[in-house]
C-alpha atoms as a PDB file:
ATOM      1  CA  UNK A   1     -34.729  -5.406 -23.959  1.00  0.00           C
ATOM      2  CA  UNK A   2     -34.740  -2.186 -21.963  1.00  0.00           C
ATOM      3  CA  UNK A   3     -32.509  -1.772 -19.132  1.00  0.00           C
ATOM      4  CA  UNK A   4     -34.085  -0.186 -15.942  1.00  0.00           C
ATOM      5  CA  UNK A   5     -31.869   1.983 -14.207  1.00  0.00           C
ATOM      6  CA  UNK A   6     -31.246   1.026  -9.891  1.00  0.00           C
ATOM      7  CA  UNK A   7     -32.028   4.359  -9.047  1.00  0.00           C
ATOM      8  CA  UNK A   8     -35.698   4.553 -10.997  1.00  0.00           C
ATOM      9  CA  UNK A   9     -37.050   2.484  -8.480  1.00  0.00           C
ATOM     10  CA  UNK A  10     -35.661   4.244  -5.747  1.00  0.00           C
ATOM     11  CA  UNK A  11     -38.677   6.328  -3.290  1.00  0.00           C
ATOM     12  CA  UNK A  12     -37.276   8.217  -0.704  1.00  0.00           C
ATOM     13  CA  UNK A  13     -40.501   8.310   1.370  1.00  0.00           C
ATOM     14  CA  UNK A  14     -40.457   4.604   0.690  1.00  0.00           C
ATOM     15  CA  UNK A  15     -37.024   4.315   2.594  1.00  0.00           C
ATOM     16  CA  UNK A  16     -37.507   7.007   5.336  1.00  0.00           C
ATOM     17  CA  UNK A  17     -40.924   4.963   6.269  1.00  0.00           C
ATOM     18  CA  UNK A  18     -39.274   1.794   6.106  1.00  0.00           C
ATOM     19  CA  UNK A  19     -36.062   3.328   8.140  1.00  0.00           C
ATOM     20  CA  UNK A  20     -38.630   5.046  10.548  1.00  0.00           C
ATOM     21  CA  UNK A  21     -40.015   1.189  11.098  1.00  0.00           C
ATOM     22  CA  UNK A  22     -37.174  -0.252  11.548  1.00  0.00           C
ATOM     23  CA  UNK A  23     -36.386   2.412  13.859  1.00  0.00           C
ATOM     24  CA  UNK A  24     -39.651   1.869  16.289  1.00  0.00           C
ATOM     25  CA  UNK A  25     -39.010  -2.052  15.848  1.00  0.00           C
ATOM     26  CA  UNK A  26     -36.068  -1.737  17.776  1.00  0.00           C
ATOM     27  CA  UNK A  27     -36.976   0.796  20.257  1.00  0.00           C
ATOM     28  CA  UNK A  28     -39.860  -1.587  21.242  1.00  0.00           C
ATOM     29  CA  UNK A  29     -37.728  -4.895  20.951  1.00  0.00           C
ATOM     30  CA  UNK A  30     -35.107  -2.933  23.162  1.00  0.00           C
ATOM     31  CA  UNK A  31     -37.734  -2.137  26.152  1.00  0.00           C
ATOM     32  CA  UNK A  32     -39.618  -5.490  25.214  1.00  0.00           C
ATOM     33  CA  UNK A  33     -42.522  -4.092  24.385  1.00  0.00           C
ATOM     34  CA  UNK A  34     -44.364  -7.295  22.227  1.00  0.00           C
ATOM     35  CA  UNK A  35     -47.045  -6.473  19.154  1.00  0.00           C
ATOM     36  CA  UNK A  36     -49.846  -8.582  19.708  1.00  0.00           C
ATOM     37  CA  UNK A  37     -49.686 -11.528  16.772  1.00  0.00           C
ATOM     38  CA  UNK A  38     -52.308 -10.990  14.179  1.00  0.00           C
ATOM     39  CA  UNK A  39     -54.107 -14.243  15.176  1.00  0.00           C
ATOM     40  CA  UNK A  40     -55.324 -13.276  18.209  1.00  0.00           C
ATOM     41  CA  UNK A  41     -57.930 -11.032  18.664  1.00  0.00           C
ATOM     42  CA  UNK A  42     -58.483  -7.458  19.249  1.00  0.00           C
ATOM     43  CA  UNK A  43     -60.714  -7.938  22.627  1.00  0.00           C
ATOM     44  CA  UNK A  44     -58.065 -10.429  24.407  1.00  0.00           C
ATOM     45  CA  UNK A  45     -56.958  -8.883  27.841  1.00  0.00           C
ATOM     46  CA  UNK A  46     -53.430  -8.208  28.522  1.00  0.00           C
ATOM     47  CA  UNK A  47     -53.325 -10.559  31.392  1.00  0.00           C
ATOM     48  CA  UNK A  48     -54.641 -13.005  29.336  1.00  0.00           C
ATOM     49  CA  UNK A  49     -52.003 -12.225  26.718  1.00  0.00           C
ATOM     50  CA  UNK A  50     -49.331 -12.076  28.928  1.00  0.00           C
ATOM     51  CA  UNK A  51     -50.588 -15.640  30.457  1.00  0.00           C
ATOM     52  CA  UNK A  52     -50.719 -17.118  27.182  1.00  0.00           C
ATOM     53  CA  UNK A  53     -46.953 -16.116  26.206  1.00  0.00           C
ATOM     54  CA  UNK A  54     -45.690 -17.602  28.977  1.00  0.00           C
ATOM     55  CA  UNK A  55     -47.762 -20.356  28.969  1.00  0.00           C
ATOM     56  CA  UNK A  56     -45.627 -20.796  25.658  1.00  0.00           C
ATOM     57  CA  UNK A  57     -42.542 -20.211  27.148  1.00  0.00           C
ATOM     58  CA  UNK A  58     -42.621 -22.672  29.618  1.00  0.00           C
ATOM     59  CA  UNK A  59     -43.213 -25.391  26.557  1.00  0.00           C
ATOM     60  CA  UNK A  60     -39.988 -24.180  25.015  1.00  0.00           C
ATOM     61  CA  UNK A  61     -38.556 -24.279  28.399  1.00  0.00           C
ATOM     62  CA  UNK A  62     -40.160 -27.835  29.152  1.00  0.00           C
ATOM     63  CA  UNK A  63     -38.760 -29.060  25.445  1.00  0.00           C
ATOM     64  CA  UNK A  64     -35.538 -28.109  26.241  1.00  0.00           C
ATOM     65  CA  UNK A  65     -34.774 -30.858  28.777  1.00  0.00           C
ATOM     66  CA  UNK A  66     -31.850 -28.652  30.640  1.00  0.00           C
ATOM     67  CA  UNK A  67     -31.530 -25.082  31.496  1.00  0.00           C
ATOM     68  CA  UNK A  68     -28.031 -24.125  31.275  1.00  0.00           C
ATOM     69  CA  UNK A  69     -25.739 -20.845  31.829  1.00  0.00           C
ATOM     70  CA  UNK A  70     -26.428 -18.756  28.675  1.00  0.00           C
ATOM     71  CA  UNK A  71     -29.602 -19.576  27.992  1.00  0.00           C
ATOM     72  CA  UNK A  72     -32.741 -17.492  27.119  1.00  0.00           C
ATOM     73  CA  UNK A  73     -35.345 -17.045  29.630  1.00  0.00           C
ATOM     74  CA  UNK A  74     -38.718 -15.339  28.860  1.00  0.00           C
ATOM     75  CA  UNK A  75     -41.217 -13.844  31.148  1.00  0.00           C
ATOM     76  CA  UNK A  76     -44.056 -11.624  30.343  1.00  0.00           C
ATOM     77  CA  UNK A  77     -45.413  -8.868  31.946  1.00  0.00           C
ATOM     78  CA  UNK A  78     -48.137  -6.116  31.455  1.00  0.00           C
ATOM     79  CA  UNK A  79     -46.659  -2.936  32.096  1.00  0.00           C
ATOM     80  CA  UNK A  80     -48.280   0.661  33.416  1.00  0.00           C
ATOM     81  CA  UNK A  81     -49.657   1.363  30.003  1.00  0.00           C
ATOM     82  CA  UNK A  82     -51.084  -2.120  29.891  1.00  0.00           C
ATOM     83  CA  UNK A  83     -49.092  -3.254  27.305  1.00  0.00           C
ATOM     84  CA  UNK A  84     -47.355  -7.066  27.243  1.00  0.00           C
ATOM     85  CA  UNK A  85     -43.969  -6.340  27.962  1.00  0.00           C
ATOM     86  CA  UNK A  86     -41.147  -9.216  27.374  1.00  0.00           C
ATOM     87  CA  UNK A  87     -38.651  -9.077  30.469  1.00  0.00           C
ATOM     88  CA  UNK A  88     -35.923 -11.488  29.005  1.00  0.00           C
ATOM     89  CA  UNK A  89     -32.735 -12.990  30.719  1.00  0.00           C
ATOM     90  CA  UNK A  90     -29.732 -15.037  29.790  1.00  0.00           C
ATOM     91  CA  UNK A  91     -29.766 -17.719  32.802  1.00  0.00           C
ATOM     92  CA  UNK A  92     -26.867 -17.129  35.054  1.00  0.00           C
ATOM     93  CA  UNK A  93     -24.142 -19.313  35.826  1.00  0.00           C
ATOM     94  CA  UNK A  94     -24.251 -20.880  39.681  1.00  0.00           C
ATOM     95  CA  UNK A  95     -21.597 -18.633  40.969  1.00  0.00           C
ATOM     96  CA  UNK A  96     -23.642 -15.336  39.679  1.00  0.00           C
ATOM     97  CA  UNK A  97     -27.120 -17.133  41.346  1.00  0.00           C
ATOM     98  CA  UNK A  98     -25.250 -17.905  44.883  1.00  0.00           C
ATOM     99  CA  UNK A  99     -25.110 -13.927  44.994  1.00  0.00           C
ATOM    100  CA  UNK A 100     -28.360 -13.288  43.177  1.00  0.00           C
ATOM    101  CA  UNK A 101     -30.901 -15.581  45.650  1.00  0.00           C
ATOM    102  CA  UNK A 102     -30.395 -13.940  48.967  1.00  0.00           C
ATOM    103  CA  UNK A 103     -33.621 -15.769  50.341  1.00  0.00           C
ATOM    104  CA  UNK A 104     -35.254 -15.011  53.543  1.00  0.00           C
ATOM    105  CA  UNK A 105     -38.201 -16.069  56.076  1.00  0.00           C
ATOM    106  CA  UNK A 106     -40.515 -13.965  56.393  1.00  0.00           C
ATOM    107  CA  UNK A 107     -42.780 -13.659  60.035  1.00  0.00           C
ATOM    108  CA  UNK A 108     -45.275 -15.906  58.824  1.00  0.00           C
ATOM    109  CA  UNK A 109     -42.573 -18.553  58.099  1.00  0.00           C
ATOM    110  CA  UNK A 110     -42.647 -18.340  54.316  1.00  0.00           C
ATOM    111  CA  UNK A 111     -40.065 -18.421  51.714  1.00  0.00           C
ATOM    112  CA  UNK A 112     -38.839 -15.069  49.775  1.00  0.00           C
ATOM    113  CA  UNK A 113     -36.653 -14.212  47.735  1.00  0.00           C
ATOM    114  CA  UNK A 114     -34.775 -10.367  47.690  1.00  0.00           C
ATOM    115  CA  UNK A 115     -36.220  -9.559  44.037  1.00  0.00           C
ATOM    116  CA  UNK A 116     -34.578  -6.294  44.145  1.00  0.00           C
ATOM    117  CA  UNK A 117     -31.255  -8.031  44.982  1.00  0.00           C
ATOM    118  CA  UNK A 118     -31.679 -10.222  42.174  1.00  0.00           C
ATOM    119  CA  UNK A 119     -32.397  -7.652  39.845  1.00  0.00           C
ATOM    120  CA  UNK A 120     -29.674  -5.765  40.671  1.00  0.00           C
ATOM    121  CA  UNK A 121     -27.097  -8.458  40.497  1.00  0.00           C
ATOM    122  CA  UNK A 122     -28.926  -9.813  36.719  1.00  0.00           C
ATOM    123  CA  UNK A 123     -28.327  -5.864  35.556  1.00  0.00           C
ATOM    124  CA  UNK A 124     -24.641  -6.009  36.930  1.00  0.00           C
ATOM    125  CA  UNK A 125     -23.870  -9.107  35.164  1.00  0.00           C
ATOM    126  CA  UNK A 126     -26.009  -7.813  31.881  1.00  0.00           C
ATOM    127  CA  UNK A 127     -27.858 -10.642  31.551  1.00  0.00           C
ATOM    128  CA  UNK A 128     -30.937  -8.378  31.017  1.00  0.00           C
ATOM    129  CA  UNK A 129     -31.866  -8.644  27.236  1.00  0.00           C
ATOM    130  CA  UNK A 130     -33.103  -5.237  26.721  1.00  0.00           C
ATOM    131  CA  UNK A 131     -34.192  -2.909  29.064  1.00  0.00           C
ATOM    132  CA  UNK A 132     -35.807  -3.838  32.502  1.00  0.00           C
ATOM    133  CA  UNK A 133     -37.061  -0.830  34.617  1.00  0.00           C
ATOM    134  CA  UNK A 134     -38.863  -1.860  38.079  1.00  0.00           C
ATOM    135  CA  UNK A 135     -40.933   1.288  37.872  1.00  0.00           C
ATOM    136  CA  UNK A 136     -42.981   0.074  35.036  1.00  0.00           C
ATOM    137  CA  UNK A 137     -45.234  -2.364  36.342  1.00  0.00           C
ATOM    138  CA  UNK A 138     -47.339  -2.760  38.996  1.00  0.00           C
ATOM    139  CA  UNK A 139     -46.504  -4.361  42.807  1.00  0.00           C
ATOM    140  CA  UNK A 140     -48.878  -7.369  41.356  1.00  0.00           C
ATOM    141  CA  UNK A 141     -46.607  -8.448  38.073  1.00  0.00           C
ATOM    142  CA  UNK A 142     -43.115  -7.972  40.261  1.00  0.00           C
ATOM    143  CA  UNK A 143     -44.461 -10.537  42.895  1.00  0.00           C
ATOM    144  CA  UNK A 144     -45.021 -12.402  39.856  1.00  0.00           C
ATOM    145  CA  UNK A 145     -41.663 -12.441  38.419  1.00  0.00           C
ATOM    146  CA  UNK A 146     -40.092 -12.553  41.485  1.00  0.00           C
ATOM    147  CA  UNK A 147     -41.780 -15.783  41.904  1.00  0.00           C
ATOM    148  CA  UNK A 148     -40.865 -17.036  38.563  1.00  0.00           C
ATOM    149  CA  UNK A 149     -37.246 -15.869  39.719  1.00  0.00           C
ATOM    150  CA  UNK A 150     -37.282 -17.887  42.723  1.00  0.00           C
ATOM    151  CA  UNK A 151     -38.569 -21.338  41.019  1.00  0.00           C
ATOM    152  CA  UNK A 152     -35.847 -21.520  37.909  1.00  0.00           C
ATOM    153  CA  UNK A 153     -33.188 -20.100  39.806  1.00  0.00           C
ATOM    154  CA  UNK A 154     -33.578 -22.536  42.819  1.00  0.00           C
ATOM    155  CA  UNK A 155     -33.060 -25.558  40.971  1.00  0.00           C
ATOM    156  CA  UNK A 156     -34.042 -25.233  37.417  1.00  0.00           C
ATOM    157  CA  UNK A 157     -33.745 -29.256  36.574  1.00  0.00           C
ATOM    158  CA  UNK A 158     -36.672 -29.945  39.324  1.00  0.00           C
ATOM    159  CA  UNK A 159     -38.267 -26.847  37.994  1.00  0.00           C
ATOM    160  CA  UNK A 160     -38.047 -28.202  33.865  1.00  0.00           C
ATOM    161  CA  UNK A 161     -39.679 -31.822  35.579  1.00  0.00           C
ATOM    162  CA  UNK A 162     -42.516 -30.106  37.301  1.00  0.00           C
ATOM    163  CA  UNK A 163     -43.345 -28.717  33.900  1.00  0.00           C
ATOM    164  CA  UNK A 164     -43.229 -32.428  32.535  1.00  0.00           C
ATOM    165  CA  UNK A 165     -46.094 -33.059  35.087  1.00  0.00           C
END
């Protein structure tokens, strides 16, 4: 029986490609950029995409009965470049959201919430997973998250049974 020898197998384009992958893979994962999954196809919309993922996430969210200080939150966006981007958070603890929802009234008596406040205060704290940059997406998606924002952070048990609905 002849013995192969480690290094005969070894390609060096083979591992600078598969070093150069692994090197994109986390440069995306780290802005939360998100590959489209293989199963869906090529002429979905972004929105849609993006709509779909969190549809998703707010199953996991619903299955988990109890949001608690620590935990994962997912929300996706589509960026400038129309691209799905993954803004991710670990839920802060009540004394970190008493500083983070500085809510106000607006003129026409409605509820807001400071979103630039709040992300500042997430960033101090790093509970950012990844990157998060305000200045890539549109007006349209902040308002979104901001929303989002607003409903966990306000009183994430009602907001977990509203899913349940």
């Amino acid at each position: 029986m002849e013995k192969k020898n480690p290094n005969q197998d070894f390609n060096m384009d083979d591992e600078i490609k598969k070093a150069q992958e692994e090197l994109i893979k986390e440069g995306k994962l780290e802005k939360g950029i998100i590959d489209s999954d293989e199963s869906i196809t090529e002429g979905v919309d972004p929105e849609e995409l993006a709509g779909m993922r969190n549809e998703k996430e707010l199953e996991r969210l619903k299955n988990l009965k109890r949001i608690k200080s620590g935990d994962r939150v997912n929300y996706f966006m589509v960026d400038n470049d129309d691209r799905v981007r993954e803004v991710a958070f670990k839920f802060p603890a009540t004394k970190v959201i008493m500083n983070l929802a500085e809510y106000g009234v607006s003129g026409d008596g409605r509820l807001y919430l400071d979103l630039t406040k709040a992300i500042e205060v997430l960033e101090q704290n790093k509970l950012f997973v990844g990157k998060f940059d305000v200045n890539d997406f549109c007006q349209e998606e902040l308002e979104g998250f901001g929303g989002f924002l607003m409903s966990i952070l306000r009183n994430p048990r009602k907001f977990i049974q509203n899913l349940s609905k």
